[in-house]
C-alpha atoms as a PDB file:
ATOM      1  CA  UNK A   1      -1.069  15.336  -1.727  1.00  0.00           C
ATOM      2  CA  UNK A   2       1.334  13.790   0.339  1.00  0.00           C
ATOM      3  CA  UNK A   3       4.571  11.711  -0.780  1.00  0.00           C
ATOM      4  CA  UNK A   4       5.722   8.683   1.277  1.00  0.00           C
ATOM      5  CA  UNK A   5       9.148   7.228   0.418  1.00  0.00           C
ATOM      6  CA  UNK A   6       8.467   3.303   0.869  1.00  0.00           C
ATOM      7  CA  UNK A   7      11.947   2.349  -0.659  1.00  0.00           C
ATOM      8  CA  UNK A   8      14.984   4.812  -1.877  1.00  0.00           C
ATOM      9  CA  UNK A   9      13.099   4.688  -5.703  1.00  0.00           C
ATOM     10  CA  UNK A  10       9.735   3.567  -4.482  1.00  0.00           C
ATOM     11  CA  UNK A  11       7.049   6.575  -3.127  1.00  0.00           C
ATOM     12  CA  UNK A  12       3.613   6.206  -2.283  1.00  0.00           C
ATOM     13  CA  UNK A  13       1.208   8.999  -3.809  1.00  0.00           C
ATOM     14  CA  UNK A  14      -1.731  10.109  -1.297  1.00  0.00           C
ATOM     15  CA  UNK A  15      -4.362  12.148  -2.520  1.00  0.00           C
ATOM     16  CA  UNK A  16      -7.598  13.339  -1.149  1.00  0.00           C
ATOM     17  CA  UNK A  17      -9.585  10.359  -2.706  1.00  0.00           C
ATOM     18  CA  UNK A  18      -7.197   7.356  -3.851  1.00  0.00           C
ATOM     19  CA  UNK A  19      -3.192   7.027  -4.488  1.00  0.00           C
ATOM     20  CA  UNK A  20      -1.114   6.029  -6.866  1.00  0.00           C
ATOM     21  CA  UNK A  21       2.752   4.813  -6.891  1.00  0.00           C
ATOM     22  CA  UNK A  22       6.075   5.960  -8.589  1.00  0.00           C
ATOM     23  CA  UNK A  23       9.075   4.089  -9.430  1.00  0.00           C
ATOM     24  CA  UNK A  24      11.754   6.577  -9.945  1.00  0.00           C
ATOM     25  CA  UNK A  25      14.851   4.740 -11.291  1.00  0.00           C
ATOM     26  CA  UNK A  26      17.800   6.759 -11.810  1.00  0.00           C
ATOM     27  CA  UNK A  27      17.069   9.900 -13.984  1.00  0.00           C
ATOM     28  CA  UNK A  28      13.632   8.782 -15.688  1.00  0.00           C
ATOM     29  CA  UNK A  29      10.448   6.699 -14.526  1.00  0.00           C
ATOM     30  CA  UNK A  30      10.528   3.761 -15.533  1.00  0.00           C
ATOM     31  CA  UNK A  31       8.601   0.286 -13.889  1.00  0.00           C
ATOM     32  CA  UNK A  32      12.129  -1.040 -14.205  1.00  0.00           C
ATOM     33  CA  UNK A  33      13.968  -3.649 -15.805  1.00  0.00           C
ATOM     34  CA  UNK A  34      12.934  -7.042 -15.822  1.00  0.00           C
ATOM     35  CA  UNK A  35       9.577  -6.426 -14.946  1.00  0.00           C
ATOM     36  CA  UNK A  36       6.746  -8.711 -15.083  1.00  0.00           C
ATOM     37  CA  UNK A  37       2.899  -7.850 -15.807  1.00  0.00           C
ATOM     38  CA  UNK A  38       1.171 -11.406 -13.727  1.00  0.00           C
ATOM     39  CA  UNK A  39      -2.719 -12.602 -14.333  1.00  0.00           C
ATOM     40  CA  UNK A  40      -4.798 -12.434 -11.216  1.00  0.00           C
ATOM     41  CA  UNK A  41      -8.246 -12.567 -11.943  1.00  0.00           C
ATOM     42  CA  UNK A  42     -10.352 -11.657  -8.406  1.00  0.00           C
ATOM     43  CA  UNK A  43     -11.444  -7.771  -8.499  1.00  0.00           C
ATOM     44  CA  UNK A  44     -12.172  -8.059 -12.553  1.00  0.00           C
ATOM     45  CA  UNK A  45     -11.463 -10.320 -15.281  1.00  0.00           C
ATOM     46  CA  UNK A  46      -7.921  -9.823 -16.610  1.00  0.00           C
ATOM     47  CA  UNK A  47      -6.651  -7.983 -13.467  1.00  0.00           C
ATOM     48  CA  UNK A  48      -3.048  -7.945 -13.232  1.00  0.00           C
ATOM     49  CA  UNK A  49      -0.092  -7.001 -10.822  1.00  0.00           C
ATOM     50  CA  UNK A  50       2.993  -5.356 -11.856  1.00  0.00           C
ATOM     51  CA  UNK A  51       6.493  -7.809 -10.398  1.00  0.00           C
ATOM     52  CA  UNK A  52       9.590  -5.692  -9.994  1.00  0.00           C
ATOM     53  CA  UNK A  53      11.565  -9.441  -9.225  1.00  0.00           C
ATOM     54  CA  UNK A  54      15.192  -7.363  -9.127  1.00  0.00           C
ATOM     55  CA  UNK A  55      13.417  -5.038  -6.292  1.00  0.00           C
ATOM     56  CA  UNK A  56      11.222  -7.489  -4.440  1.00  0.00           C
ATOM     57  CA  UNK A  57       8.218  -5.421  -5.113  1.00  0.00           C
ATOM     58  CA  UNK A  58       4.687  -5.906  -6.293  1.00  0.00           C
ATOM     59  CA  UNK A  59       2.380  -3.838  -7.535  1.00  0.00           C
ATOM     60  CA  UNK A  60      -1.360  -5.907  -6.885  1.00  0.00           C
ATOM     61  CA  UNK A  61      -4.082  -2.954  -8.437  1.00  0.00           C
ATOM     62  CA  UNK A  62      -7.711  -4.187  -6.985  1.00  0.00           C
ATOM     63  CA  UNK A  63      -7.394  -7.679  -6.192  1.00  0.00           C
ATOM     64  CA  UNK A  64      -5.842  -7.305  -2.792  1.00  0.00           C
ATOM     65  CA  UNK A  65      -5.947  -4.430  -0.009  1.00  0.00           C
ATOM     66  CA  UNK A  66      -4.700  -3.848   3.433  1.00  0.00           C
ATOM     67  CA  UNK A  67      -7.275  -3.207   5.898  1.00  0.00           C
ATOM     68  CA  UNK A  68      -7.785   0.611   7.212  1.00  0.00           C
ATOM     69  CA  UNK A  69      -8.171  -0.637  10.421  1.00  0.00           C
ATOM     70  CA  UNK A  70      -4.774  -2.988  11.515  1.00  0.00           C
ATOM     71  CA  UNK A  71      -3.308  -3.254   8.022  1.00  0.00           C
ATOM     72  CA  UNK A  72      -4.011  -6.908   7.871  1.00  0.00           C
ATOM     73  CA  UNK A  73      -4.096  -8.033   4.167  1.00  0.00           C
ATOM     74  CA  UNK A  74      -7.191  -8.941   2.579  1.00  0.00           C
ATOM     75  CA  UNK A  75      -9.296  -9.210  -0.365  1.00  0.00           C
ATOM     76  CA  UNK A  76      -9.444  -6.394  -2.303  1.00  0.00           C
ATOM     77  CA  UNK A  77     -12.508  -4.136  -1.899  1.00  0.00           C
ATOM     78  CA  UNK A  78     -14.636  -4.480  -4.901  1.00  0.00           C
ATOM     79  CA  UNK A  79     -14.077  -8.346  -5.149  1.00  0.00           C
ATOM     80  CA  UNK A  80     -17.035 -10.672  -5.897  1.00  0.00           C
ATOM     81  CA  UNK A  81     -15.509 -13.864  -5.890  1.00  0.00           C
ATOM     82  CA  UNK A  82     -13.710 -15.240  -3.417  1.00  0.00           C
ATOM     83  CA  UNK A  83     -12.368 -18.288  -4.388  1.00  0.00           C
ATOM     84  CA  UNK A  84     -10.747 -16.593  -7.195  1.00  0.00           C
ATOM     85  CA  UNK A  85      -9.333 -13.789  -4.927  1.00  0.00           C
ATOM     86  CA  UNK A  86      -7.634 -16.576  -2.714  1.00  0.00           C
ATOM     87  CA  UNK A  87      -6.266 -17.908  -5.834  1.00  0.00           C
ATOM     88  CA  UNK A  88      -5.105 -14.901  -7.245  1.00  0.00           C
ATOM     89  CA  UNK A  89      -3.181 -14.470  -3.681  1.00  0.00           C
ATOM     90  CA  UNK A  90      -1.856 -17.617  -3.548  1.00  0.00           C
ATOM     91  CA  UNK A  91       0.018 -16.567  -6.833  1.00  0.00           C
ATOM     92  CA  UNK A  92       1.064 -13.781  -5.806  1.00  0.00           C
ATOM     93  CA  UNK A  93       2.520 -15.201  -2.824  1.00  0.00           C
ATOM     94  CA  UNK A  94       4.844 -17.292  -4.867  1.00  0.00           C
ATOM     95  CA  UNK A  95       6.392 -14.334  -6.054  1.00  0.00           C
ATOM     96  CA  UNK A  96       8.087 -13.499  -2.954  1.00  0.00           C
ATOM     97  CA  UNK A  97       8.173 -10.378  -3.135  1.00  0.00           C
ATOM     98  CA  UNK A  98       9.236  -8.247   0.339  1.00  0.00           C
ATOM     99  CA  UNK A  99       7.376  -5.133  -1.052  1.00  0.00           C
ATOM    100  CA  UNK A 100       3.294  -5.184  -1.640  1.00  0.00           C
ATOM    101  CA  UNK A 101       1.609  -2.360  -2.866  1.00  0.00           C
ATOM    102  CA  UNK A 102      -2.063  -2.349  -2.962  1.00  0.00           C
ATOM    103  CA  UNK A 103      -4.809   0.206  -4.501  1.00  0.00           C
ATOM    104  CA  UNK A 104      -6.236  -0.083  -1.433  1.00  0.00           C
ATOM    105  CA  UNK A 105      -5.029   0.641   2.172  1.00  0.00           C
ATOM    106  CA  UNK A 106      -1.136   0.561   3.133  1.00  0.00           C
ATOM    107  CA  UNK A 107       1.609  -0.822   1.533  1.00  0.00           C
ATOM    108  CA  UNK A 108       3.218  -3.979   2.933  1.00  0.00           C
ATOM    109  CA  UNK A 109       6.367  -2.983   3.481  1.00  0.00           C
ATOM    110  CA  UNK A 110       8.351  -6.002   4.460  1.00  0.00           C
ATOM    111  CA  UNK A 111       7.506  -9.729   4.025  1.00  0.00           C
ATOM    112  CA  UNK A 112       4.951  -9.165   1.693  1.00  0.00           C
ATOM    113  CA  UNK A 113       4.886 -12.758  -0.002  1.00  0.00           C
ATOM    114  CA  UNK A 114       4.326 -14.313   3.428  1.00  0.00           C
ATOM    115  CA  UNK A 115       1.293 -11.832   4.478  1.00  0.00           C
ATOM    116  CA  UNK A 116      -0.286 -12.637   1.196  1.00  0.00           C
ATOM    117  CA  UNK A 117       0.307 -16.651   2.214  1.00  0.00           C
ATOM    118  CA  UNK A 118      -1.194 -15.677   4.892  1.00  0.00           C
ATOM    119  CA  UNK A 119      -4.829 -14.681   4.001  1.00  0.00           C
ATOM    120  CA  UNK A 120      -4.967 -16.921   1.048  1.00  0.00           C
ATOM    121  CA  UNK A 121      -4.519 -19.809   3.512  1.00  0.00           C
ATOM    122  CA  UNK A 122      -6.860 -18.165   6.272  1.00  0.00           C
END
C-alpha cells in the first residue's frame, strides 16, 4: 500500500486493486466538522459525495473519475447515464471545492470546482 499526503490531514490510500481516503483531524478520524453528505445520482441511484466546505474538499465516490491517461476529469467509470452524470457534476461544481477526490483515478488537487465545470459543460 502506498500513502500519499494530498493536504496536511488529507492522504490518499493506494492499494493493489482500488484506494480509499483518510481525513485525519487532530488526534482522531473524523470526516470533520461541518460536513455535508450531497445527492448526485450518475454511477447509481442515491450516490452521494462527502463536502468538507471548511477544507475545500470533496469526496465524489463513483460518479466522477480522473482519467489514467492525462488526469482530465470525467464521468465516472461505471456510469450509464450521461445526462445525469453531467448533472450530478454541474452540482458538484457549485460547491467550489479546491480539493476533488474521486474513486477513480487521481485526485484533483487544486481547482477542483472549475475542472468539474469543466466536463459538465464539455
Amino acid at each position: 500500500m502506498d500513502v500519499i499526503e494530498l493536504l496536511p490531514r488529507l492522504h490518499l490510500l493506494r492499494f493493489l486493486v482500488g484506494q480509499a481516503y483518510l481525513w485525519h483531524d487532530g488526534e482522531v478520524l473524523d470526516v470533520g466538522g461541518g460536513a455535508h453528505v450531497v445527492h448526485v445520482p450518475g454511477h447509481t441511484h442515491g450516490s452521494i459525495a462527502l463536502q468538507l466546505p471548511e477544507h475545500g474538499v470533496l469526496f465524489t465516490g463513483d460518479t466522477v473519475a480522473a482519467s489514467p491517461v492525462d488526469g482530465t476529469v470525467m464521468p465516472g467509470v461505471l456510469n450509464l447515464d450521461r445526462a445525469a452524470v453531467l448533472a450530478a457534476c454541474r452540482r458538484l461544481a457549485e460547491l467550489d471545492a479546491e480539493v476533488a477526490c474521486f474513486g477513480h483515478g487521481d485526485p484533483v488537487t487544486r481547482r477542483a470546482a472549475e475542472a468539474l465545470r469543466a466536463m459538465a459543460h464539455a
